[in-house]
Structures are given as structure tokens and as C-alpha cells.
C-alpha atoms as a PDB file:
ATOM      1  CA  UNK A   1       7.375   9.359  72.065  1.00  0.00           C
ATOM      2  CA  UNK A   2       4.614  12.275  71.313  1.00  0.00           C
ATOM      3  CA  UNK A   3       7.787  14.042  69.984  1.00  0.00           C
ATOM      4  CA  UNK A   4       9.342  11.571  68.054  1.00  0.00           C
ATOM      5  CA  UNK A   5       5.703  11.248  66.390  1.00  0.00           C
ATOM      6  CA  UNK A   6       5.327  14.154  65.023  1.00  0.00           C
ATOM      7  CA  UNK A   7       8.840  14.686  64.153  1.00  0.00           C
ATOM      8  CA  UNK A   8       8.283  11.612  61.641  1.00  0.00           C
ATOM      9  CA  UNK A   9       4.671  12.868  60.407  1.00  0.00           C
ATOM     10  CA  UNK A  10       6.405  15.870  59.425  1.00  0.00           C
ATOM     11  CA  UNK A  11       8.897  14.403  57.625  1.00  0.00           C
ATOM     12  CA  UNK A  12       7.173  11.879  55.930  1.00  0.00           C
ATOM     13  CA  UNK A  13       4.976  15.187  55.165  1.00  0.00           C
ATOM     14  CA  UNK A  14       8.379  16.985  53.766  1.00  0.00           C
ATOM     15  CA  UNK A  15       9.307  13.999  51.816  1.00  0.00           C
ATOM     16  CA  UNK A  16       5.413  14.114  50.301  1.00  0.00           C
ATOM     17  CA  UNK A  17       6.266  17.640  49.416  1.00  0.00           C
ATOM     18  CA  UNK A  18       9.151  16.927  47.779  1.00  0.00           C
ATOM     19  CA  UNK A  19       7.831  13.912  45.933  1.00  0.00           C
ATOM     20  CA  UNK A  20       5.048  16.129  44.657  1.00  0.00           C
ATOM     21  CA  UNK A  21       7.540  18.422  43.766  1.00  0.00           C
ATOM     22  CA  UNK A  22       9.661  16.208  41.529  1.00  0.00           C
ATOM     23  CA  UNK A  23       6.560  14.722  39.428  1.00  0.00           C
ATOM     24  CA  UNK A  24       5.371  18.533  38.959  1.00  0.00           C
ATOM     25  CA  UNK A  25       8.739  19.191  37.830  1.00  0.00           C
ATOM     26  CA  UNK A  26       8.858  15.925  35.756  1.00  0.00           C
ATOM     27  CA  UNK A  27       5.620  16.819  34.002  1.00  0.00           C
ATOM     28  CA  UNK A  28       6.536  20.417  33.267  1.00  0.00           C
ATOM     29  CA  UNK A  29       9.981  18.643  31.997  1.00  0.00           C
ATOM     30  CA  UNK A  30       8.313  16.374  29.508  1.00  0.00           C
ATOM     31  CA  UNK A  31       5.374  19.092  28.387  1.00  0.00           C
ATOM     32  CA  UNK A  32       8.477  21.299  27.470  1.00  0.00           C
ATOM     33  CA  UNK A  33       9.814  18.264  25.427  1.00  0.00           C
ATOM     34  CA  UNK A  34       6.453  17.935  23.388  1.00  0.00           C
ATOM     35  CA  UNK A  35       6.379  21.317  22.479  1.00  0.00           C
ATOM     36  CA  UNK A  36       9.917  21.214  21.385  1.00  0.00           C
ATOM     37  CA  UNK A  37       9.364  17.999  19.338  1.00  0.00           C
ATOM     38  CA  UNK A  38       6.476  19.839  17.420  1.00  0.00           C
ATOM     39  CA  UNK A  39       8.719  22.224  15.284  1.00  0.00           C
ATOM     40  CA  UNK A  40      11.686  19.488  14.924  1.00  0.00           C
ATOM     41  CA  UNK A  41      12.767  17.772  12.127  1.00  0.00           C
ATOM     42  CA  UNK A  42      10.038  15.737  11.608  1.00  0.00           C
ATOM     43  CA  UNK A  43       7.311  18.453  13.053  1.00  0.00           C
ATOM     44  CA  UNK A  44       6.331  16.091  16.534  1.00  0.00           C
ATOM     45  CA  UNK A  45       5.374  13.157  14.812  1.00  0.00           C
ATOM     46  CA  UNK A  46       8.185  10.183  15.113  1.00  0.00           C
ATOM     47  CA  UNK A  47       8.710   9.980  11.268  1.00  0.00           C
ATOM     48  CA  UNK A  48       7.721  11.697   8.282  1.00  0.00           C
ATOM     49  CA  UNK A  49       7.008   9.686   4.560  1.00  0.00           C
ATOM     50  CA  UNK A  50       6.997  10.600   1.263  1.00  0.00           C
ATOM     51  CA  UNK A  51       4.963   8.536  -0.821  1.00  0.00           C
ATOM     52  CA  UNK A  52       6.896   8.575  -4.117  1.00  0.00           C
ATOM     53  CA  UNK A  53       7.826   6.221  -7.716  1.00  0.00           C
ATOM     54  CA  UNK A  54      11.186   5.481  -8.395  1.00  0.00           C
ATOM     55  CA  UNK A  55      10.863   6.830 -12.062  1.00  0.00           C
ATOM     56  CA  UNK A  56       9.375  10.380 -10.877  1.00  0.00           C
ATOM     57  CA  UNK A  57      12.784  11.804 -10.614  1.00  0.00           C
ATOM     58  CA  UNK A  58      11.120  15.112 -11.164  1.00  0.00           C
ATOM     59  CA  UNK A  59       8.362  14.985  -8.006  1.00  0.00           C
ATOM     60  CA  UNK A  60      11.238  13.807  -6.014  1.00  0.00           C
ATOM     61  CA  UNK A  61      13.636  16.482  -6.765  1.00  0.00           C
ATOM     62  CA  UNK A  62      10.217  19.068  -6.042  1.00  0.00           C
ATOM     63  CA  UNK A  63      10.142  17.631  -3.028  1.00  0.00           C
ATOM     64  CA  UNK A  64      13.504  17.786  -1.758  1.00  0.00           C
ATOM     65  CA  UNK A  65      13.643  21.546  -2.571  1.00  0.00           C
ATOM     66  CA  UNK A  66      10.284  22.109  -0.224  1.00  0.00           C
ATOM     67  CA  UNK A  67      11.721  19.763   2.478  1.00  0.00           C
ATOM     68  CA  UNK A  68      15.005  21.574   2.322  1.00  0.00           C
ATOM     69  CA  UNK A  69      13.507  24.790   2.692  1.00  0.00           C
ATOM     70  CA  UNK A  70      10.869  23.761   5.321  1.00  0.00           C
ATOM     71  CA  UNK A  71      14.243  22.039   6.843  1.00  0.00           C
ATOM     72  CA  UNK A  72      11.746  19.163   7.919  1.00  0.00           C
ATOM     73  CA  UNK A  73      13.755  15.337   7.368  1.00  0.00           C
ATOM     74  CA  UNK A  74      11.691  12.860   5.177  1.00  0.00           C
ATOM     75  CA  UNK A  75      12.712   9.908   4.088  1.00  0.00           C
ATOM     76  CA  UNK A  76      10.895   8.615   0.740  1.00  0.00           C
ATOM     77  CA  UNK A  77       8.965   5.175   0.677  1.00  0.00           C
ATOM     78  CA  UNK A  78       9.239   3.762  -3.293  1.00  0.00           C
ATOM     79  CA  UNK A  79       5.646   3.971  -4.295  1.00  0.00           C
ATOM     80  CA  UNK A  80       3.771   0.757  -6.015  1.00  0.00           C
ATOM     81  CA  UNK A  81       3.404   0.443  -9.281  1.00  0.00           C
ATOM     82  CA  UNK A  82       1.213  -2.020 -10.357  1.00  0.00           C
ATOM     83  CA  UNK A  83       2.281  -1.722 -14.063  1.00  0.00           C
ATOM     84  CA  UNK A  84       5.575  -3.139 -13.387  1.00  0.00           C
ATOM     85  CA  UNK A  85       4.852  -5.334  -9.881  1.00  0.00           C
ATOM     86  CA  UNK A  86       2.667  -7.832 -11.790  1.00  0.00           C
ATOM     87  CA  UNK A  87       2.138  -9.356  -8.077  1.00  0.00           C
ATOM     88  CA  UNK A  88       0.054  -6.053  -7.370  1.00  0.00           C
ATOM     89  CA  UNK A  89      -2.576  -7.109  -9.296  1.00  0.00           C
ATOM     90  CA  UNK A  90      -2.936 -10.753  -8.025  1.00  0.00           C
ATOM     91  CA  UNK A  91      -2.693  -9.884  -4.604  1.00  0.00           C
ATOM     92  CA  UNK A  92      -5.407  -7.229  -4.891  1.00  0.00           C
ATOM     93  CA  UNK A  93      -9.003  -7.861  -5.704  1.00  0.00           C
ATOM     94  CA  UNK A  94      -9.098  -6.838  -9.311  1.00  0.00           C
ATOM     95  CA  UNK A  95     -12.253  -7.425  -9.819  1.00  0.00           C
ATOM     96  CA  UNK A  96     -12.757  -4.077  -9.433  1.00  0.00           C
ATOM     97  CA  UNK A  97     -10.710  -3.299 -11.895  1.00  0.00           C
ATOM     98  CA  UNK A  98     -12.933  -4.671 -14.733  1.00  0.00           C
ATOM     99  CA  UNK A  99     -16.431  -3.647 -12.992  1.00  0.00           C
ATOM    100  CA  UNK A 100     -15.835  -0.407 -12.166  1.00  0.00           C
ATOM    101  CA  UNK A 101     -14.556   2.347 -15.009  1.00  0.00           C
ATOM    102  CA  UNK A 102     -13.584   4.663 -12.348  1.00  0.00           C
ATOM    103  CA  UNK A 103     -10.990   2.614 -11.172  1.00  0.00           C
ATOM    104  CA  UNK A 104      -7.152   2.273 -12.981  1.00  0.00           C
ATOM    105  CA  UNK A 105      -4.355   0.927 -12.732  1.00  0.00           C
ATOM    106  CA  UNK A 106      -2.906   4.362 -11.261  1.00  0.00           C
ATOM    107  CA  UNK A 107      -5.759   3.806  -8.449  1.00  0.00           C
ATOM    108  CA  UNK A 108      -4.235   0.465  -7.420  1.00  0.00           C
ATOM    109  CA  UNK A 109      -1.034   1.826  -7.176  1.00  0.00           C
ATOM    110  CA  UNK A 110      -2.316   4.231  -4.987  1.00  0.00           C
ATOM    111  CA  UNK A 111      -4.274   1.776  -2.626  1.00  0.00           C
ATOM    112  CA  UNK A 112      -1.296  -0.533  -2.646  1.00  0.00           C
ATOM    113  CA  UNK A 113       1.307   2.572  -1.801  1.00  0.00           C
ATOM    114  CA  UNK A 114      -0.345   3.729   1.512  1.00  0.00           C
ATOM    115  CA  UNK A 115      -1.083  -0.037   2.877  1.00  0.00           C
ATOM    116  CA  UNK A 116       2.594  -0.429   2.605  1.00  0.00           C
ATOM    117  CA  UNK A 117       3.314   2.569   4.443  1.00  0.00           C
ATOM    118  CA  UNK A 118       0.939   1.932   7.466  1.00  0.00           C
ATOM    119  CA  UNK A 119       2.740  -2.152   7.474  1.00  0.00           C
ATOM    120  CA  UNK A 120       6.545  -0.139   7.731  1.00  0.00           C
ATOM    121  CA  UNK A 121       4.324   1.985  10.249  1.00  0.00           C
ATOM    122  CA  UNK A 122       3.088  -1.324  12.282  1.00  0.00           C
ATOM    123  CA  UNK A 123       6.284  -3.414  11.671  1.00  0.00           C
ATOM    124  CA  UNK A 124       8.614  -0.673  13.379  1.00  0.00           C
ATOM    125  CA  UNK A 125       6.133   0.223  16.012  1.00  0.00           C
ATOM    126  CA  UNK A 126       6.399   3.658  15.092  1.00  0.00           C
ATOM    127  CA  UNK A 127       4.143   5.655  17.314  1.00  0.00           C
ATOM    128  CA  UNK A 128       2.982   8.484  15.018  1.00  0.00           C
ATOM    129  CA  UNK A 129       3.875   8.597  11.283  1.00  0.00           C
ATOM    130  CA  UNK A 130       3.120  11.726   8.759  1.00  0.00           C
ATOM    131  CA  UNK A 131       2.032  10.387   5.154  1.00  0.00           C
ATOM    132  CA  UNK A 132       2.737  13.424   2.434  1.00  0.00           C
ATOM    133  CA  UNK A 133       2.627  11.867  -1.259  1.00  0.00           C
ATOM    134  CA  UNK A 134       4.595  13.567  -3.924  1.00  0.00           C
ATOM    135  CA  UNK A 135       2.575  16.416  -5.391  1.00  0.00           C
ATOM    136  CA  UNK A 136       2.128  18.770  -2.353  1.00  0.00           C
ATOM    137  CA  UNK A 137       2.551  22.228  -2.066  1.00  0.00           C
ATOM    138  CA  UNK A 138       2.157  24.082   1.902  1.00  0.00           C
ATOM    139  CA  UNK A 139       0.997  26.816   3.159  1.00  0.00           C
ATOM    140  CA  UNK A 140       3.629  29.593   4.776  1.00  0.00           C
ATOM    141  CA  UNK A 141       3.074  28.593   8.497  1.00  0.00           C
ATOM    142  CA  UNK A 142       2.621  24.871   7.610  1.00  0.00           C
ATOM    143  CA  UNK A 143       4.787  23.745  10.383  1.00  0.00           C
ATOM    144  CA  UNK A 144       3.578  26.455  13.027  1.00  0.00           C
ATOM    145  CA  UNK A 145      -0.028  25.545  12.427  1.00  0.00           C
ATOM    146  CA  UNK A 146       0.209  21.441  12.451  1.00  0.00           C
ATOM    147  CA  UNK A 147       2.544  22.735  16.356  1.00  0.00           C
ATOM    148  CA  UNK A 148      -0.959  24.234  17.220  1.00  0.00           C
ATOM    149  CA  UNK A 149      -3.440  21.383  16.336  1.00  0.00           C
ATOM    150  CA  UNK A 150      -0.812  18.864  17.358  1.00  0.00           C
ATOM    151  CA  UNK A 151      -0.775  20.481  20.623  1.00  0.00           C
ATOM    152  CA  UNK A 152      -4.671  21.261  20.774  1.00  0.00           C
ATOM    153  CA  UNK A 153      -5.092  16.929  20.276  1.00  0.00           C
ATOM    154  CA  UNK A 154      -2.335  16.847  23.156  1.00  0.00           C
ATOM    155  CA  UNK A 155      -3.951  18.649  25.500  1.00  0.00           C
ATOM    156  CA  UNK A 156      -7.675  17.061  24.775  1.00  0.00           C
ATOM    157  CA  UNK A 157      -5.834  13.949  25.813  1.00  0.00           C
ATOM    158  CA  UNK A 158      -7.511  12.803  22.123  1.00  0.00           C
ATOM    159  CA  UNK A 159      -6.242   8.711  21.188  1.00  0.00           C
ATOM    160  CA  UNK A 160      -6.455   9.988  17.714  1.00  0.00           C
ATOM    161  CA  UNK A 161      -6.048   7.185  14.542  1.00  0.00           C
ATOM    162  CA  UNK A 162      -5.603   9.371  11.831  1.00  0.00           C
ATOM    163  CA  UNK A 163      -5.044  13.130  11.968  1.00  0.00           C
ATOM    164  CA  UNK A 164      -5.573  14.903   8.063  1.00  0.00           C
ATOM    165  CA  UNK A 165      -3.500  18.207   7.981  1.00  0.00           C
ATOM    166  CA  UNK A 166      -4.390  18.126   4.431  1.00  0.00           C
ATOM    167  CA  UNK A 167      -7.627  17.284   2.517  1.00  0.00           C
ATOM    168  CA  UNK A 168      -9.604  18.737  -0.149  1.00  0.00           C
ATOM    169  CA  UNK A 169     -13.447  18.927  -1.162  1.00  0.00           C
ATOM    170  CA  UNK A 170     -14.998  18.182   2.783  1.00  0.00           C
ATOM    171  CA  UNK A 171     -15.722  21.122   4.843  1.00  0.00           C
ATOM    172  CA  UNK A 172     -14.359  19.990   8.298  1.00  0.00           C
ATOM    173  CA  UNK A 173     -16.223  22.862   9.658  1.00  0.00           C
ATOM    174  CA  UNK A 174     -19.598  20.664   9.694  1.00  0.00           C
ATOM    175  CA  UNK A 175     -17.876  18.774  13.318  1.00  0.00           C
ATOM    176  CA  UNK A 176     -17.296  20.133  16.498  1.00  0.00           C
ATOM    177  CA  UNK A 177     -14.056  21.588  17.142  1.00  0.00           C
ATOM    178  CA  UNK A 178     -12.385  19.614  19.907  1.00  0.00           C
ATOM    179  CA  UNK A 179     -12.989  22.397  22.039  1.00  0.00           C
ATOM    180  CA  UNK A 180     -14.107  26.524  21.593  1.00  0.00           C
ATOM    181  CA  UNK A 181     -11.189  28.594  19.565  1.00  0.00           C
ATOM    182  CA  UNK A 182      -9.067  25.250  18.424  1.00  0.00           C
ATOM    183  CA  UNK A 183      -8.494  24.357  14.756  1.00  0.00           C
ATOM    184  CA  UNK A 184      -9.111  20.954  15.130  1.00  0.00           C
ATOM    185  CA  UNK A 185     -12.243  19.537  14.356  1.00  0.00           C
ATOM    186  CA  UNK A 186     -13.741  15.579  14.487  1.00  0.00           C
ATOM    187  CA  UNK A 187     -12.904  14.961  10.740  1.00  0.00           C
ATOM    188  CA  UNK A 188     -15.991  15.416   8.277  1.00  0.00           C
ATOM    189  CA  UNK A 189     -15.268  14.207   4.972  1.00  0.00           C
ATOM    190  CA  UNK A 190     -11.578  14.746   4.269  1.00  0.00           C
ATOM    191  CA  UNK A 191     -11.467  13.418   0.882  1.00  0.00           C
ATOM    192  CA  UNK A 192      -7.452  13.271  -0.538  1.00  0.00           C
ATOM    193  CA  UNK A 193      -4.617  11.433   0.743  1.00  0.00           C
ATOM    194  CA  UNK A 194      -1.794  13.741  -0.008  1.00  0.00           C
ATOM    195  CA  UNK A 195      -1.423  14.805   3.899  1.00  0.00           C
ATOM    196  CA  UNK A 196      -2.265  12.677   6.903  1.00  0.00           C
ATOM    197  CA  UNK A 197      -0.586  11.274   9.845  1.00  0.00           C
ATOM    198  CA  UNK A 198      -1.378   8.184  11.663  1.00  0.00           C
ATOM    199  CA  UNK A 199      -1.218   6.506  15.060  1.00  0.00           C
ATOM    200  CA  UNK A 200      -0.304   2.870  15.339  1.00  0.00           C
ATOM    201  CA  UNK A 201      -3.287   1.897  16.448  1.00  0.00           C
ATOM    202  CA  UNK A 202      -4.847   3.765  13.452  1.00  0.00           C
ATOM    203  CA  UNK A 203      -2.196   2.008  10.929  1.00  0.00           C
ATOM    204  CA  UNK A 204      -3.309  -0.996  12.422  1.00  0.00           C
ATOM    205  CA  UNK A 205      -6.698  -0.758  11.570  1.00  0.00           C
ATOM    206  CA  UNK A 206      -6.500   0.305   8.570  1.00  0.00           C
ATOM    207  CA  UNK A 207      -4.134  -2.390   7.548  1.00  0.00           C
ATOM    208  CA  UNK A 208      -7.241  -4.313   8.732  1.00  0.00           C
ATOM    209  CA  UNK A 209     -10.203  -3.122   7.081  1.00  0.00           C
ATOM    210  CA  UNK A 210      -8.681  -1.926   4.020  1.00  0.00           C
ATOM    211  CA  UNK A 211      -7.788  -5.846   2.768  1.00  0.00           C
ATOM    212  CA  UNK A 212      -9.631  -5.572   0.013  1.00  0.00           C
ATOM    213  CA  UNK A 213      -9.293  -3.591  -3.314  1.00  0.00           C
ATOM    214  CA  UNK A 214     -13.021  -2.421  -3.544  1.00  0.00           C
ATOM    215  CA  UNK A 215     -12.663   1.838  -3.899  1.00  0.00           C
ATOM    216  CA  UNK A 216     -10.157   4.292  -4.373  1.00  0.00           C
ATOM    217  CA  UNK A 217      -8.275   4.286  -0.991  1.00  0.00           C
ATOM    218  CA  UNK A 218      -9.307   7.588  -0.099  1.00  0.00           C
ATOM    219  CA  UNK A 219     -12.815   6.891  -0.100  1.00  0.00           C
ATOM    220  CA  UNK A 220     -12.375   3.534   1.519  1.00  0.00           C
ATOM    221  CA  UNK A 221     -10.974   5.810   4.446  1.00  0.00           C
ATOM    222  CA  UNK A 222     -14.160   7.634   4.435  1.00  0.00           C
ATOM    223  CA  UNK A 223     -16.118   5.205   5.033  1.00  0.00           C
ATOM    224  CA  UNK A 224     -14.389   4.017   7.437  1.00  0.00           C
ATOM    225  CA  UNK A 225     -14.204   7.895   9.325  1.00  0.00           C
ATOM    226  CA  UNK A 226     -17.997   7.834   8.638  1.00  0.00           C
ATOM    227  CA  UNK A 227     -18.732   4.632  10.666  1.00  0.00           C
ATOM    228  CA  UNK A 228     -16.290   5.917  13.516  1.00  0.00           C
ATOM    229  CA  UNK A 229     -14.364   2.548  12.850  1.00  0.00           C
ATOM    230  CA  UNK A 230     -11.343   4.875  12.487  1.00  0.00           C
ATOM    231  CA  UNK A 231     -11.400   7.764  14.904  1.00  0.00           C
ATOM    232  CA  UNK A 232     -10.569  10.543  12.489  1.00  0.00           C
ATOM    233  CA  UNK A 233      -9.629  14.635  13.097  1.00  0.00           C
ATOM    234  CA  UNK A 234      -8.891  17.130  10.523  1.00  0.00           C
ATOM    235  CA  UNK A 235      -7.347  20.539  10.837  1.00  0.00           C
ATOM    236  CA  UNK A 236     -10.077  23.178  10.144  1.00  0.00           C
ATOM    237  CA  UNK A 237      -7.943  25.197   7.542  1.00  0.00           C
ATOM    238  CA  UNK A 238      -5.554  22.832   5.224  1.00  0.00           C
ATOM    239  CA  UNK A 239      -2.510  23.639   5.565  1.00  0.00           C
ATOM    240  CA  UNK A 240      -1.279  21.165   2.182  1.00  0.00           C
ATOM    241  CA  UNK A 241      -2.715  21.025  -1.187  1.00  0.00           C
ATOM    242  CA  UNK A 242      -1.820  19.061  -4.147  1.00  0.00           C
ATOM    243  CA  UNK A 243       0.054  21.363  -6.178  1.00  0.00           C
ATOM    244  CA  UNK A 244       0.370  22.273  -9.990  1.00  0.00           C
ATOM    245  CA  UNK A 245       3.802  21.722  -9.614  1.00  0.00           C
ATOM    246  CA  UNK A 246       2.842  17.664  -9.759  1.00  0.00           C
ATOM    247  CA  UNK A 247       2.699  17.231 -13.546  1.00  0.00           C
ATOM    248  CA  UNK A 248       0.637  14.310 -14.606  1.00  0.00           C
ATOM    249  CA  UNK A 249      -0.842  11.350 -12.806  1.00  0.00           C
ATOM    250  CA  UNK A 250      -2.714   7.955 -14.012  1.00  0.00           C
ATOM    251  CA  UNK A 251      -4.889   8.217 -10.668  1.00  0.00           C
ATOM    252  CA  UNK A 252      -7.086  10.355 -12.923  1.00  0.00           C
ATOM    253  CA  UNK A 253      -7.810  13.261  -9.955  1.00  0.00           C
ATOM    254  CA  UNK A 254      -9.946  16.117 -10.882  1.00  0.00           C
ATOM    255  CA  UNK A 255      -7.697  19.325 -11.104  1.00  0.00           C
ATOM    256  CA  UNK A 256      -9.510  21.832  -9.371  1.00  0.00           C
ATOM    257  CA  UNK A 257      -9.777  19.272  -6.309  1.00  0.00           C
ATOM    258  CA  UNK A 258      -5.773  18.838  -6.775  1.00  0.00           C
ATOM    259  CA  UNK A 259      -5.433  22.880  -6.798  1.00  0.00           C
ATOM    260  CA  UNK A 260      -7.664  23.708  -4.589  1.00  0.00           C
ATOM    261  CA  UNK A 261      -8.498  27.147  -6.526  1.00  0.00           C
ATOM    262  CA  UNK A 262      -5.287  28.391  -5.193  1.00  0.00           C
ATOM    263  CA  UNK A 263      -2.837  30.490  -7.702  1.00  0.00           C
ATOM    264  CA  UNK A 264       0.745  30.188  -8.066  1.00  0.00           C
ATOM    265  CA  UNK A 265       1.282  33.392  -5.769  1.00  0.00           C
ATOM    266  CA  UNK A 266       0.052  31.356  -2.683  1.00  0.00           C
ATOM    267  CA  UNK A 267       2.309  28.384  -3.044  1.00  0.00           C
ATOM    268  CA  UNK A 268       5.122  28.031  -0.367  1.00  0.00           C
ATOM    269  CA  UNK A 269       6.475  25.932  -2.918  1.00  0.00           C
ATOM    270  CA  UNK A 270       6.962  28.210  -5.000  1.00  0.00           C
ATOM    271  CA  UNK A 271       8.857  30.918  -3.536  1.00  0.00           C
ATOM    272  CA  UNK A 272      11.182  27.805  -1.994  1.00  0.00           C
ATOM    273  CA  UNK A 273      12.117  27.080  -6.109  1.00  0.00           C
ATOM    274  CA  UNK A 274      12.608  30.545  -6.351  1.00  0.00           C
ATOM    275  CA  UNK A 275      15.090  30.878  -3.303  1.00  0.00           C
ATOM    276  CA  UNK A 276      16.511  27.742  -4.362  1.00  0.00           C
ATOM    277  CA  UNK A 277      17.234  28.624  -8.006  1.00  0.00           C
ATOM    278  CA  UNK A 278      19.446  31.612  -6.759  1.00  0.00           C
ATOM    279  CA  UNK A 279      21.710  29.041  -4.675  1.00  0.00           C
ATOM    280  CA  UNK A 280      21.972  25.480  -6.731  1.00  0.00           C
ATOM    281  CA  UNK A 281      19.934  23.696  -9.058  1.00  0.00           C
ATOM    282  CA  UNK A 282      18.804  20.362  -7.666  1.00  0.00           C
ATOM    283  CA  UNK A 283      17.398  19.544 -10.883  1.00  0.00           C
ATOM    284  CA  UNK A 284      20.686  18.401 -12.176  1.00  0.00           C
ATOM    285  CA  UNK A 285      21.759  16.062  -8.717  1.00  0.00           C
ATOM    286  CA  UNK A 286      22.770  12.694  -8.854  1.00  0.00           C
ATOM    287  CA  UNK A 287      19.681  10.460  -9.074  1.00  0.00           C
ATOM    288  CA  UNK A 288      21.290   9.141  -5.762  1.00  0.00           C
ATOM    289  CA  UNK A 289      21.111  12.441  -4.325  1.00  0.00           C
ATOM    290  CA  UNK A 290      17.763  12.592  -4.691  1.00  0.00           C
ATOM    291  CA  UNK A 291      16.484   9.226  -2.408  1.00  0.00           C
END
């Protein structure tokens, strides 16, 4: 019996060993998956949206020449416009509107726009969705860079909301980094919503405490960051900037926020309009083409 004992300890020992074996194996499995997923398609995050009007044919074609020669997939949400949706403007609370000069019509748009891409966030139960609007420009190791902080948040085990991988004006460097040598910092005041990705729980929220039309929806967001209602991380160094590229815009933006300072021989976008000028011009495609 003393035999048979042990006999069964050590198996049921073995079988531990092999257990322990398979999850170690199942984690490793999965880890390599993540870091796969972070320089796919749509750069780790489970979709990426472009934020763009119907009518801006040109912005659109812009951006199909950067995502092209990123060789990232985005698929473009039809932005509001509030001069032609006369619903905009009922729905919203336009008081604002006529009490505060600061505020247009383009500014509405804008507020409307991202709410409706955080409820296509919510209603699909995306996990993780990356916002770009339509005037961006990157830098040259955008995707290699949002890999690192993507896999800096991973690794912190951070339940991030929002994540900005593109801001202008705030110096995220005020806030901790999420830990010593990482370029991922508690967001500061990442003014601009030309870059961001967020969770579903962050969409969520959002969706909930941005019901009202009261600011620009940018700095609605900041107050919300500020009050830790929406937890909030930037990357240290922006890797997108509005770009010179975008042409005009109601929203009334101030244009060295929108460049950043940057000159045209920093602009990843570009060089890809250079490349792509020697292969086809995408400025003549089918308007079809370009959805």
C-alpha cells in the first residue's frame, strides 16, 4: 500500500508538472500573439477609424496614400456635419452656440463626430478602437513606437480608458511615467483629438459624460482626464500631428498648435506622396475608391 502511495503522489506530482507546463507554455503562446498584433494591420488595437466628411474628397485621398504606405487598414467613419444634419443642432445643446463666440458650427461637428465613433465603439463591443481624424501627418517609427507604449501599458497590467498617441500643446512630461525608462506617462493635458485610442469601458464613459454640448470636445475630455473620471495615458513624445497637408477647417484651430512647429522635411507624410507620385496618382481614383 506504502508503494502504491507514493507511486500516485508522484504522479499526481508529474501531472502538476505538466499542467504547469502547459499554462507556461499557454502564456508564452498568447504574449507572442500580443506582440505580433502590435505591428498588424491595425497596429494591436481591434480597429482603427478615420474621422472624415463625405465632401473632403481631398483629406480622404491624403489619407489613403499615408495608410497605404504605413500599410495599416482603416476604415473611414462619415464625419457630422451639422450644416447639412439639421438634427445635429436640435439634439445638441446649442445654447452654447449663441453664448459662447468660441464655439461654431465646425465645433459641433466635431463634438458630434467622435460621440458617434465611441457609440459604433460600444454598439460592436469593440475592445480597443484607434480614433485618427483626417488631417494627420506621423512620425517615421509611428507604428514601432505606439508597439512600445502599447506594450509598456501591457505589461503595467494598466485598465487604460483612453490612450493619446497624439496631442499637442500639454507637456505629458509633468506625470509619472508608468514606470523608469517607458514612454508612457499618466496623461497631463493632451489637448487635440486628431490621435487617440479608446477602451470600451473608456467609450462608455465618455458616451456618458459628454451628453451635453457645453465645450469643444477636446477640452470636455480634459476635464474629464483632470478629475480622473476618465483614466487617461499619453505617449511622452507624439508620434501624430495635424499636418499642413489638411487645408482648411471651420473648427477654427490655431495653426501652430495644428503644426506643431514641425517643417515639411519631418513629415512621414510627405515622403509617402512623394513615393506615391512615382507609382499612381490617387488623386484622380474613383470617389468610390476612396471610402
Amino acid at each position: 500500500m506504502l508503494i502504491a502511495v507514493v507511486n500516485s503522489e508522484e504522479k499526481s506530482s508529474g501531472e502538476k508538472s505538466k499542467d504547469n507546463q502547459k499554462k507556461e507554455g499557454s502564456i508564452k503562446e498568447n504574449e507572442a500573439d500580443f506582440e505580433r498584433n502590435l505591428l498588424n494591420s491595425t497596429m494591436g488595437y481591434q480597429k482603427i477609424q478615420l474621422i472624415s466628411l463625405k465632401t473632403r474628397y481631398d483629406r480622404r485621398s491624403i489619407m489613403k496614400i499615408l495608410a497605404d504606405c504605413l500599410n495599416i487598414k482603416v476604415d473611414v467613419l462619415d464625419a457630422s456635419n451639422p450644416y447639412v444634419d439639421k438634427h445635429a443642432i436640435k439634439v445638441a445643446n446649442t445654447t452654447s452656440l449663441a453664448n459662447n463666440t468660441g464655439m461654431s458650427m465646425g465645433t459641433l461637428g466635431c463634438w458630434k463626430s467622435h460621440r458617434k465613433v465611441w457609440s459604433d465603439a460600444v454598439k460592436n463591443k469593440r475592445a480597443t478602437t484607434l480614433i485618427l481624424e483626417d488631417d494627420i501627418d506621423v512620425v517615421k517609427d509611428f507604428k514601432k513606437i505606439n508597439a512600445r507604449a502599447l506594450k509598456d501599458l501591457h505589461t503595467q497590467k494598466i485598465d487604460w480608458d483612453m490612450f493619446y498617441i497624439g496631442h499637442c500643446l500639454g507637456d505629458e512630461k509633468k506625470k509619472p511615467a508608468i514606470f523608469k525608462g517607458s514612454i508612457v506617462h499618466r496623461s497631463n493635458y493632451p489637448a487635440c483629438t486628431h490621435s487617440y485610442a479608446v477602451s470600451l469601458k473608456g467609450a462608455k464613459k465618455l458616451l456618458e459624460f459628454t451628453k451635453d454640448f457645453t465645450n469643444p470636445i477636446d477640452l470636455q475630455i480634459l476635464g474629464l482626464i483632470g478629475s480622473r473620471k476618465v483614466n487617461s495615458y499619453s505617449i511622452n513624445t507624439t508620434t501624430t500631428r495635424q499636418s499642413f497637408y489638411g487645408g482648411d477647417t471651420s473648427i477654427g484651430t490655431n495653426p501652430n498648435a495644428q503644426n506643431n512647429g514641425d517643417e515639411k522635411k519631418n513629415s512621414m507624410l510627405h515622403k509617402c506622396i512623394d513615393n506615391t507620385f512615382m507609382r499612381k496618382n490617387y488623386f484622380l481614383a474613383e470617389k468610390s475608391k476612396l471610402n
